[in-house]
PDB file of N, CA and C in Angstrom:
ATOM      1  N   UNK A   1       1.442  16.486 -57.959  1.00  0.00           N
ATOM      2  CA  UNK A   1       0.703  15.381 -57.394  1.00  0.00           C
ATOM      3  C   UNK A   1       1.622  14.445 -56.620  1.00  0.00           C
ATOM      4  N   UNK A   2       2.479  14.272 -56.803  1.00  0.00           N
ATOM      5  CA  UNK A   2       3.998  13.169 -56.646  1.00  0.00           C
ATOM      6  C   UNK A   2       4.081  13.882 -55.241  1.00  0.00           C
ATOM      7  N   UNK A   3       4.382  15.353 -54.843  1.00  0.00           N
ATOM      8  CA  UNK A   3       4.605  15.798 -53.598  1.00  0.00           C
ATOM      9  C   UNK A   3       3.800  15.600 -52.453  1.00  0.00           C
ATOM     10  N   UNK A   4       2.138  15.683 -53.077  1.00  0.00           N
ATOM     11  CA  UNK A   4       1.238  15.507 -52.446  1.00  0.00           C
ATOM     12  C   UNK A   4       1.427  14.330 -51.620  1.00  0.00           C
ATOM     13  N   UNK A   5       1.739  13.074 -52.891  1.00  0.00           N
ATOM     14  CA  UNK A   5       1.619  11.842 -52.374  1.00  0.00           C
ATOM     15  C   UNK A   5       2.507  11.496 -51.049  1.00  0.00           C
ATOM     16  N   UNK A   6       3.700  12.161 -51.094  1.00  0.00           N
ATOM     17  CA  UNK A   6       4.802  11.965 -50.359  1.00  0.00           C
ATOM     18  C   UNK A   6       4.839  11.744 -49.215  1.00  0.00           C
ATOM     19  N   UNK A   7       4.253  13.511 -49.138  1.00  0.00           N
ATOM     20  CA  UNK A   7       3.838  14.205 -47.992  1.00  0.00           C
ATOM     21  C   UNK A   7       2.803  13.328 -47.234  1.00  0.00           C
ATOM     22  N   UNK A   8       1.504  13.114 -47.958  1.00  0.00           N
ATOM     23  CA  UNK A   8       0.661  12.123 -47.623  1.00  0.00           C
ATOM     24  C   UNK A   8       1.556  10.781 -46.364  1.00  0.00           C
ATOM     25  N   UNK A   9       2.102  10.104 -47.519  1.00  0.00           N
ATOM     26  CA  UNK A   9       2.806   8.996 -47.061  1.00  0.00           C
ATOM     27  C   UNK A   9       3.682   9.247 -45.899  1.00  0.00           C
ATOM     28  N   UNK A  10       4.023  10.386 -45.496  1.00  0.00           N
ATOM     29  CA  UNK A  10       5.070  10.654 -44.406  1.00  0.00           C
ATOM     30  C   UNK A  10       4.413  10.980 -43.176  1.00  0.00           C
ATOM     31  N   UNK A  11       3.257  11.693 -43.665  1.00  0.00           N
ATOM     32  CA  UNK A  11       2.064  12.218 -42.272  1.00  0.00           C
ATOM     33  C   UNK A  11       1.466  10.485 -41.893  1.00  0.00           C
ATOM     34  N   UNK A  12       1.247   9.473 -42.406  1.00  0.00           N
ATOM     35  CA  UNK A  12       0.592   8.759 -42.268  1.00  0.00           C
ATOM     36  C   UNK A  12       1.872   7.238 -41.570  1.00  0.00           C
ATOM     37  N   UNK A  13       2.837   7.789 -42.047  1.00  0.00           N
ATOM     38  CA  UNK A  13       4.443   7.024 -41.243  1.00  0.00           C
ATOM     39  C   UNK A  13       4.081   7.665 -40.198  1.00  0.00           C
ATOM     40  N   UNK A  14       4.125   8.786 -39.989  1.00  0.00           N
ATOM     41  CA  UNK A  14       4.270   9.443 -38.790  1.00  0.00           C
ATOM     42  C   UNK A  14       3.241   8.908 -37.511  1.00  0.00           C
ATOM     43  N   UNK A  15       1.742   9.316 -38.045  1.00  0.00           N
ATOM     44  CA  UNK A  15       0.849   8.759 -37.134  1.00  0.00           C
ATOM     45  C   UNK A  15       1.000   7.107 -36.995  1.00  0.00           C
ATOM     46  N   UNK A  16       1.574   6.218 -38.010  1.00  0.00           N
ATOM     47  CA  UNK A  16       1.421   4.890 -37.424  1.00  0.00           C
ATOM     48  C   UNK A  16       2.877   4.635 -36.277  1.00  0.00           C
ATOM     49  N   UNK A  17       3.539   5.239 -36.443  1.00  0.00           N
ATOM     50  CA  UNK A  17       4.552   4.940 -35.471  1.00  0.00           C
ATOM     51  C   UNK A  17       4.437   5.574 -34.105  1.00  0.00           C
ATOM     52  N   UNK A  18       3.606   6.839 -34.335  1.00  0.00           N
ATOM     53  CA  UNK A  18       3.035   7.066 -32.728  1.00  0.00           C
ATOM     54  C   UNK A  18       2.062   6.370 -32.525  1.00  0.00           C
ATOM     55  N   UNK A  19       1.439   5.873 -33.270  1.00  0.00           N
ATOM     56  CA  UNK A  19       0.360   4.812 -32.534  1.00  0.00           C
ATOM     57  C   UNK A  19       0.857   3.632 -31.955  1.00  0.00           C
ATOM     58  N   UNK A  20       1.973   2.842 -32.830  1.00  0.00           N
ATOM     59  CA  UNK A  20       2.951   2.044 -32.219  1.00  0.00           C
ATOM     60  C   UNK A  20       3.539   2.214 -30.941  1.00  0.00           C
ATOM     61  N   UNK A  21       4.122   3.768 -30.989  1.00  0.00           N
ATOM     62  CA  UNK A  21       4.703   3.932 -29.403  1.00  0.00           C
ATOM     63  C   UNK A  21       3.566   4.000 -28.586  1.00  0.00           C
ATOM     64  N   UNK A  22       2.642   4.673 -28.607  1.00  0.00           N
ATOM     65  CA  UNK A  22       1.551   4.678 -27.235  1.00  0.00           C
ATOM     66  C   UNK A  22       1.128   2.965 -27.312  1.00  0.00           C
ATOM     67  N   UNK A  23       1.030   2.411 -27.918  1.00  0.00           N
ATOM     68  CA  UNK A  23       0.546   1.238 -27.927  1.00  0.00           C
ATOM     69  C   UNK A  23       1.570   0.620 -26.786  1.00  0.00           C
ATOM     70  N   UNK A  24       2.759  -0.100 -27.067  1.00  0.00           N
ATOM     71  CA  UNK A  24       4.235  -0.341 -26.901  1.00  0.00           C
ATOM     72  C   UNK A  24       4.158   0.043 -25.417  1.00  0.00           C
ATOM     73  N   UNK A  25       3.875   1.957 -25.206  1.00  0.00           N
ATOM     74  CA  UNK A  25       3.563   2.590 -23.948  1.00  0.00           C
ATOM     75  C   UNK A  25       2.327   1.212 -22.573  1.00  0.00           C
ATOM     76  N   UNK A  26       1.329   1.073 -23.159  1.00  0.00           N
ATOM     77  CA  UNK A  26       0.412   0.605 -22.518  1.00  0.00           C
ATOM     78  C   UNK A  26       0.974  -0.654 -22.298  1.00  0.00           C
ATOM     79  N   UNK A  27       1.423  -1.681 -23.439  1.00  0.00           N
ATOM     80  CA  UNK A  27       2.170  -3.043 -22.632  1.00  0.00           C
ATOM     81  C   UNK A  27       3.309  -3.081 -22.094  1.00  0.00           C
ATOM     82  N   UNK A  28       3.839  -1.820 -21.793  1.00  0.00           N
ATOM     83  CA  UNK A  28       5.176  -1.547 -21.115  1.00  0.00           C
ATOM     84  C   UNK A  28       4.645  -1.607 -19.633  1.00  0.00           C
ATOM     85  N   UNK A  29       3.631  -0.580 -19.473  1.00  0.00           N
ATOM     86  CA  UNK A  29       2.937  -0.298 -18.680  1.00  0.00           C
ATOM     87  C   UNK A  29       2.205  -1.197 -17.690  1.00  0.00           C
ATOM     88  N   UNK A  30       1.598  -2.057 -18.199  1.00  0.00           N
ATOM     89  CA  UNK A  30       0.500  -3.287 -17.993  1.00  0.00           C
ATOM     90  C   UNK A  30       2.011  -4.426 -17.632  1.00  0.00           C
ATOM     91  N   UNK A  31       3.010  -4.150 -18.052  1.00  0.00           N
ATOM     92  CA  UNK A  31       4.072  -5.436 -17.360  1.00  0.00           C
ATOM     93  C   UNK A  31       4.843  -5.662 -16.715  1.00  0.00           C
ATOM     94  N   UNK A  32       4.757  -3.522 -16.096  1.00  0.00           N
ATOM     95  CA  UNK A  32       5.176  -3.630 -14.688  1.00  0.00           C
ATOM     96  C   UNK A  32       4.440  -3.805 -13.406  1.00  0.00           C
ATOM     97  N   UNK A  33       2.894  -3.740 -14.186  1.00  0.00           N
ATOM     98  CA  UNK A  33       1.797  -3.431 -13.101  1.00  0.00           C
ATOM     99  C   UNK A  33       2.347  -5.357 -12.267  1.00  0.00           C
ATOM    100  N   UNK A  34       2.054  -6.511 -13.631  1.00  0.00           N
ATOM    101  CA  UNK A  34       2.074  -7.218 -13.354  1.00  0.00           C
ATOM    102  C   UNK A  34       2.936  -8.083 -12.788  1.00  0.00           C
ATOM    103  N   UNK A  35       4.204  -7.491 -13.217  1.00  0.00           N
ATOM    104  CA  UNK A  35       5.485  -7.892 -12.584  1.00  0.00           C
ATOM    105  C   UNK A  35       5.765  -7.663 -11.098  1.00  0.00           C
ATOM    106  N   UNK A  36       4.817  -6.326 -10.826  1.00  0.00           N
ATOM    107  CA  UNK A  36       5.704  -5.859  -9.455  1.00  0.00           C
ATOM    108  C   UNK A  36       4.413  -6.116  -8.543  1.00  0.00           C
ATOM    109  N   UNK A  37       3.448  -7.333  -8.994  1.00  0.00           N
ATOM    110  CA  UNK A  37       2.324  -7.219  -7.744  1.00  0.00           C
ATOM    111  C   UNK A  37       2.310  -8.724  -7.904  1.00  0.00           C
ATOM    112  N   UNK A  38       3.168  -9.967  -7.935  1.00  0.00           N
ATOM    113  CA  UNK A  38       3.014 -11.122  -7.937  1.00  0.00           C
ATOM    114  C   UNK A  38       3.544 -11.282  -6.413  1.00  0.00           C
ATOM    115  N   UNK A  39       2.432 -12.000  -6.057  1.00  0.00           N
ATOM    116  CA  UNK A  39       2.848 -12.809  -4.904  1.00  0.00           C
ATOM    117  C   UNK A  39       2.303 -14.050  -4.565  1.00  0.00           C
ATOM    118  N   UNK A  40       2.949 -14.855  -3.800  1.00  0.00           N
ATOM    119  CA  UNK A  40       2.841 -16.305  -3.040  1.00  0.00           C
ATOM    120  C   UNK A  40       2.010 -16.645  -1.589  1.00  0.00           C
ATOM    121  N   UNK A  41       1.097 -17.262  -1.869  1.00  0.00           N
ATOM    122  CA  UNK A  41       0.345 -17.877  -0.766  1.00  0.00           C
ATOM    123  C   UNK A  41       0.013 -19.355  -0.477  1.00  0.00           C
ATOM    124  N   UNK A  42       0.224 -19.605   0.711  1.00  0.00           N
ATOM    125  CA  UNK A  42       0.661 -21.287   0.656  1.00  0.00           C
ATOM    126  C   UNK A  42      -1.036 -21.668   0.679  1.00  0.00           C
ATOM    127  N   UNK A  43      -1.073 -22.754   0.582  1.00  0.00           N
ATOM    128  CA  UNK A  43      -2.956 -23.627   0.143  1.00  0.00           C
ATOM    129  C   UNK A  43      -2.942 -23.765   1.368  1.00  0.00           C
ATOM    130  N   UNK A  44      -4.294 -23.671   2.408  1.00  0.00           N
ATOM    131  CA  UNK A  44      -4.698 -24.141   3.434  1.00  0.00           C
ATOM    132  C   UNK A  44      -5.206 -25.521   2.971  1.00  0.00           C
ATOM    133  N   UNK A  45      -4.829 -26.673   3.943  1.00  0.00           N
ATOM    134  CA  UNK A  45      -5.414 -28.002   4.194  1.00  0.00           C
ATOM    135  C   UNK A  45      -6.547 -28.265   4.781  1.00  0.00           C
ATOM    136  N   UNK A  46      -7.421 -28.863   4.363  1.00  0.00           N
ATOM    137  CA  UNK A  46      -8.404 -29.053   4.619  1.00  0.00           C
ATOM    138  C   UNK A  46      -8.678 -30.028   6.115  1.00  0.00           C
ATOM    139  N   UNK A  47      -9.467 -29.939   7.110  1.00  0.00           N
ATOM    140  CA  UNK A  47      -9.655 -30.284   8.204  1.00  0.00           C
ATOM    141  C   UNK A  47     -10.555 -31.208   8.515  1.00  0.00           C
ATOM    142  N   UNK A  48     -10.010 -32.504   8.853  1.00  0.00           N
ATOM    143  CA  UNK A  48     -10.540 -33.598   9.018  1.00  0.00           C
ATOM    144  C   UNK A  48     -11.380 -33.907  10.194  1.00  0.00           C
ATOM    145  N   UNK A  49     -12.948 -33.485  10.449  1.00  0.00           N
ATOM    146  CA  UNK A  49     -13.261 -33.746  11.505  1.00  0.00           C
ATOM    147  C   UNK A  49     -13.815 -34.887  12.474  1.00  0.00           C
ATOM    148  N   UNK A  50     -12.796 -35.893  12.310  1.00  0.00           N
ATOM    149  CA  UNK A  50     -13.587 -37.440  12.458  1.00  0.00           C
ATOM    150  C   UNK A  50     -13.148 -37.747  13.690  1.00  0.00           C
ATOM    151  N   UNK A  51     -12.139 -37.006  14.209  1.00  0.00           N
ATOM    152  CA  UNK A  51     -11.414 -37.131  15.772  1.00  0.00           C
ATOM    153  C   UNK A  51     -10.469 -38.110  15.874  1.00  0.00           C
ATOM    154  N   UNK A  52     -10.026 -39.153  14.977  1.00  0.00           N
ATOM    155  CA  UNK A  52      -9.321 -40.050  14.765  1.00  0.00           C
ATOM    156  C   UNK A  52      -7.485 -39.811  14.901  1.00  0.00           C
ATOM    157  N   UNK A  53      -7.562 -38.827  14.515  1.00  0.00           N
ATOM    158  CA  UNK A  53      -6.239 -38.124  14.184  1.00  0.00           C
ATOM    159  C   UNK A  53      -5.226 -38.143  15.237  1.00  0.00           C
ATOM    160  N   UNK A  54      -6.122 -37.636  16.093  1.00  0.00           N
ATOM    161  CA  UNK A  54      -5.453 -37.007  17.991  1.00  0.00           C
ATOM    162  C   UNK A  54      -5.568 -35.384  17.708  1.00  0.00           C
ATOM    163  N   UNK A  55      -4.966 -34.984  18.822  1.00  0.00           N
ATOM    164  CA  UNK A  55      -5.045 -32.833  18.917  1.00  0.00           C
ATOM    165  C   UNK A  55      -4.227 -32.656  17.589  1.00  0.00           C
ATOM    166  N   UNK A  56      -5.180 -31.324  17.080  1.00  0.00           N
ATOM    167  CA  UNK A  56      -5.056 -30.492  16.348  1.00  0.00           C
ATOM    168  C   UNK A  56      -3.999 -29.955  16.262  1.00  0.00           C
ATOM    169  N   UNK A  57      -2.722 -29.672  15.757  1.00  0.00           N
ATOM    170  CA  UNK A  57      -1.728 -28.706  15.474  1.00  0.00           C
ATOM    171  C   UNK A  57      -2.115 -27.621  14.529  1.00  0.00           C
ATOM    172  N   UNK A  58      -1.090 -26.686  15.522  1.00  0.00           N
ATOM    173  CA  UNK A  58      -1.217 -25.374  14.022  1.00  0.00           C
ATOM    174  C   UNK A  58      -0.132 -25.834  12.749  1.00  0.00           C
ATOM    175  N   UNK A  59      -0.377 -25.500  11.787  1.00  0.00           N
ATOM    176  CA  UNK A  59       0.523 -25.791  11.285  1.00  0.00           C
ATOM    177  C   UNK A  59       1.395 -24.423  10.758  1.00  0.00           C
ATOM    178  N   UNK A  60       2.633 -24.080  10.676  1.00  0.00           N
ATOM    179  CA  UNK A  60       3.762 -23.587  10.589  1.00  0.00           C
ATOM    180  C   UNK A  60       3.244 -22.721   8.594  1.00  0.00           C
ATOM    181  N   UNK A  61       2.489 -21.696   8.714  1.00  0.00           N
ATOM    182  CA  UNK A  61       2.315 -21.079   7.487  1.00  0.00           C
ATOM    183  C   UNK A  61       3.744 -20.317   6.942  1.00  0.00           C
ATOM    184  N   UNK A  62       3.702 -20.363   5.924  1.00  0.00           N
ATOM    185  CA  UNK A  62       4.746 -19.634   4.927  1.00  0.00           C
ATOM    186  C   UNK A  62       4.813 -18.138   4.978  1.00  0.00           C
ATOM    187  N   UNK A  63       5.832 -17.345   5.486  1.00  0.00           N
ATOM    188  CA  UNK A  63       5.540 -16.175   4.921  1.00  0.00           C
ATOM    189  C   UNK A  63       4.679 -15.456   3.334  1.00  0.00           C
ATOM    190  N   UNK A  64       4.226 -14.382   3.470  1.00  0.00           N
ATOM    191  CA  UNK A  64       4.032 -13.641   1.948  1.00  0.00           C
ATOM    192  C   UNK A  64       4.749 -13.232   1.357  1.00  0.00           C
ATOM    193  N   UNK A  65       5.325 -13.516   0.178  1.00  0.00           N
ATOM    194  CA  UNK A  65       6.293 -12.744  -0.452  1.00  0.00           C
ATOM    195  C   UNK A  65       5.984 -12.216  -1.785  1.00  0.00           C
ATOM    196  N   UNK A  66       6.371 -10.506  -1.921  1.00  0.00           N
ATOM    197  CA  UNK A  66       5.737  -9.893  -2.831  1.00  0.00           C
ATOM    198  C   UNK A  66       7.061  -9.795  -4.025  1.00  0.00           C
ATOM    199  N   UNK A  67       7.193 -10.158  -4.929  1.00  0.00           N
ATOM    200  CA  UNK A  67       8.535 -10.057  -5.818  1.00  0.00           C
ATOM    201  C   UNK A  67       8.524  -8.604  -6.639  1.00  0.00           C
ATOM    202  N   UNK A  68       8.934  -7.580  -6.960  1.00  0.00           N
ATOM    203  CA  UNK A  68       9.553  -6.714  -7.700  1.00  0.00           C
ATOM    204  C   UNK A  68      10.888  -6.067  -8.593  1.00  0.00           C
ATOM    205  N   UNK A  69      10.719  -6.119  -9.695  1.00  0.00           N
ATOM    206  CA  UNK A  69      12.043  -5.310 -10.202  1.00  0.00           C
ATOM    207  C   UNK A  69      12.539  -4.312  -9.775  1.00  0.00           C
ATOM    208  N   UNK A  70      13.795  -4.229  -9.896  1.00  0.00           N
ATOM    209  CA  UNK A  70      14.001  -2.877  -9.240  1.00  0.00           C
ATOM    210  C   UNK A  70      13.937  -1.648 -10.168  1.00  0.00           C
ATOM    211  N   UNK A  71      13.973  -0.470  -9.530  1.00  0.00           N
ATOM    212  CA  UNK A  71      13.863   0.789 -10.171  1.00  0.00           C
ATOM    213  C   UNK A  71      15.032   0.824 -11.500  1.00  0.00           C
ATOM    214  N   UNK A  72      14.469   0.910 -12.528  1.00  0.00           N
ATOM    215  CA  UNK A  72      15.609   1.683 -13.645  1.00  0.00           C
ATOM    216  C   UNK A  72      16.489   2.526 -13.364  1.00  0.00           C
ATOM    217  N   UNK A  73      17.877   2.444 -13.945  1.00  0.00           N
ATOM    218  CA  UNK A  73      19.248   3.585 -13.444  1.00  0.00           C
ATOM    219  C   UNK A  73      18.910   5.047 -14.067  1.00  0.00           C
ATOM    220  N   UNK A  74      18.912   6.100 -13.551  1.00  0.00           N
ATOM    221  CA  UNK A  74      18.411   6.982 -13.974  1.00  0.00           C
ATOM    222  C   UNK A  74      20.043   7.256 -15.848  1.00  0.00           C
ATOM    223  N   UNK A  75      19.336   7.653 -16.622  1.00  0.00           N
ATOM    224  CA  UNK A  75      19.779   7.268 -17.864  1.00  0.00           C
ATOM    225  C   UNK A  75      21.462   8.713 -17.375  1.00  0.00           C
ATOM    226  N   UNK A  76      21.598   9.449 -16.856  1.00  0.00           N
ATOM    227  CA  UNK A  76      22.543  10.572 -16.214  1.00  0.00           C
ATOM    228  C   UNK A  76      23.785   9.705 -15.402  1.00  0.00           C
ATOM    229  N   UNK A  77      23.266   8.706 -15.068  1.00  0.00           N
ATOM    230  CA  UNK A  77      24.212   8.177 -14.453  1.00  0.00           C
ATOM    231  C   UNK A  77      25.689   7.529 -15.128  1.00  0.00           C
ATOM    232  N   UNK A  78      25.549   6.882 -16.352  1.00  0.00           N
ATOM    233  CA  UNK A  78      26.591   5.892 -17.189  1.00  0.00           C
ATOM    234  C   UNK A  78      27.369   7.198 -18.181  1.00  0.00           C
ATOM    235  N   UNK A  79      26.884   8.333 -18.281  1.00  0.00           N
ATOM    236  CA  UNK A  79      28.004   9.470 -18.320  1.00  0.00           C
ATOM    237  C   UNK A  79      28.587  10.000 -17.857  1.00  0.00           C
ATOM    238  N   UNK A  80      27.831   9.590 -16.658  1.00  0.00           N
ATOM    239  CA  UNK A  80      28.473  10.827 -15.188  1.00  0.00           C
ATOM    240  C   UNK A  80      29.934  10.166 -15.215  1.00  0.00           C
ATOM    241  N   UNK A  81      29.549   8.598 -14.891  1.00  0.00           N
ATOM    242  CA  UNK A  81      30.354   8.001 -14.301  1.00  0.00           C
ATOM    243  C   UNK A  81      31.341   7.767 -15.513  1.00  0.00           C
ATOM    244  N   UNK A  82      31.313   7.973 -16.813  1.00  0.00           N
ATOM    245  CA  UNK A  82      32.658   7.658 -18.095  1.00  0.00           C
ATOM    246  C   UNK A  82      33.266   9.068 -17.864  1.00  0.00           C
ATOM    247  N   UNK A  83      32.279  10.332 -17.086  1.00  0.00           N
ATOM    248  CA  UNK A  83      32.933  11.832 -16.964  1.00  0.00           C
ATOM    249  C   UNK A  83      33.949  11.778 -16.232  1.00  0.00           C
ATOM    250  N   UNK A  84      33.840  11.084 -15.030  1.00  0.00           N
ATOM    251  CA  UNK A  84      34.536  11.284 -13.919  1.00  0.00           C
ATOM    252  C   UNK A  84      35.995  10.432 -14.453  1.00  0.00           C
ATOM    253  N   UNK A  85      35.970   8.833 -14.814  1.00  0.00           N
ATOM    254  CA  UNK A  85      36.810   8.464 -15.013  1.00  0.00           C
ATOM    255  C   UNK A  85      38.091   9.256 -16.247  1.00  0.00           C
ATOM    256  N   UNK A  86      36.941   9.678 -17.004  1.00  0.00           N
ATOM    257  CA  UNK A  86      37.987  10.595 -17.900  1.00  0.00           C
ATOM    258  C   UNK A  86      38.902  11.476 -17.066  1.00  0.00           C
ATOM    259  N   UNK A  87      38.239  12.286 -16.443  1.00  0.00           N
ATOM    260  CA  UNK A  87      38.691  13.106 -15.933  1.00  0.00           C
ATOM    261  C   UNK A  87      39.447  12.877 -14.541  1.00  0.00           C
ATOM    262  N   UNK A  88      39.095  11.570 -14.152  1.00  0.00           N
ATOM    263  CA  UNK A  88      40.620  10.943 -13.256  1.00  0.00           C
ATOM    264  C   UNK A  88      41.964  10.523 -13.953  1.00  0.00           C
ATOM    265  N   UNK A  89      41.411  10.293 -14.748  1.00  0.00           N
ATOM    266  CA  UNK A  89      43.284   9.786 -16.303  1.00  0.00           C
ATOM    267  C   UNK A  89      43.344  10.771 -16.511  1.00  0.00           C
ATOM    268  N   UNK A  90      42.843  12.149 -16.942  1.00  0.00           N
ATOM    269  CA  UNK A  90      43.510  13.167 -17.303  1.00  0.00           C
ATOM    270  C   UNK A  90      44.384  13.857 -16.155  1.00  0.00           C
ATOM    271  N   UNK A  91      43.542  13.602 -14.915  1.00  0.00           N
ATOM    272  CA  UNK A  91      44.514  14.471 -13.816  1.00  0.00           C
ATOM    273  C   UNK A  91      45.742  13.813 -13.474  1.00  0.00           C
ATOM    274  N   UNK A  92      45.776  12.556 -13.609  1.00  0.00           N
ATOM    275  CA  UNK A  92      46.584  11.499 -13.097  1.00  0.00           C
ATOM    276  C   UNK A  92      48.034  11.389 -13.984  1.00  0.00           C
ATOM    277  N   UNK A  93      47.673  11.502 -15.440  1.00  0.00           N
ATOM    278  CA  UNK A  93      48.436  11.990 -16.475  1.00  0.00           C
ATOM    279  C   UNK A  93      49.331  13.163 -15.931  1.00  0.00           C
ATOM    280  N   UNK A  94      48.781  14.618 -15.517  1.00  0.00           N
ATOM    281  CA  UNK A  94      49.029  15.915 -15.348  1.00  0.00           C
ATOM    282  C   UNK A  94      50.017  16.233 -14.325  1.00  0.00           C
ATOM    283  N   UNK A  95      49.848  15.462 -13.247  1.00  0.00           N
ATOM    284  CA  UNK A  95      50.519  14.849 -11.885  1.00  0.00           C
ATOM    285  C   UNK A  95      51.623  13.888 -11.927  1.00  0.00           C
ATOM    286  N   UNK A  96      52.327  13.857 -12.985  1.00  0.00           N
ATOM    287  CA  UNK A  96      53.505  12.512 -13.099  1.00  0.00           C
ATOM    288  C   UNK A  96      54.424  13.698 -12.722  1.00  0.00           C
ATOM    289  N   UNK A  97      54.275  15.075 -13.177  1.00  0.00           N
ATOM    290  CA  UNK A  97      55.993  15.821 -13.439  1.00  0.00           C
ATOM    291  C   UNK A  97      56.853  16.070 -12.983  1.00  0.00           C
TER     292      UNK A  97
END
């Protein structure tokens, strides 16, 4: 019965921690959507039509600017690059004689 229980208890670790990751998955998900689609738009002023003022100017609008993170380092890269250096001290070593 004790094994049963175990087992039980380990299948049921198991499914709550993949439910955790897909979960985890979706607000990972949902905070790049939101991160990488913010942008800035200046308020239009409202137009006074009483004639008092004098001529109309345009007024000088703000560009749009869309903000994004940048792409993640692909995870191949921070070995490549401890590979290579190794393997520049080793040659460099080899080359004194």
């Amino acid at each position: 019965m004790e094994i049963k229980d175990e087992i039980k208890k380990k299948v049921e670790a198991e499914i709550e921690a993949e439910e955790a990751y897909e979960l985890f998955k979706k607000f990972e998900d949902e905070m790049v959507i939101e991160s990488t689609v913010a942008t800035s738009t200046p308020k239009k002023r409202g137009n006074n039509n009483s004639g008092e003022e004098g001529p109309v100017t345009k007024e000088k609008n703000d560009p749009i600017v869309a903000f994004s993170r940048p792409p993640p380092l692909p995870p191949v890269l921070g070995p490549l690059v401890a590979l290579s250096l190794l393997e520049t001290w080793s040659s460099r070593d080899s080359n004194d004689d």
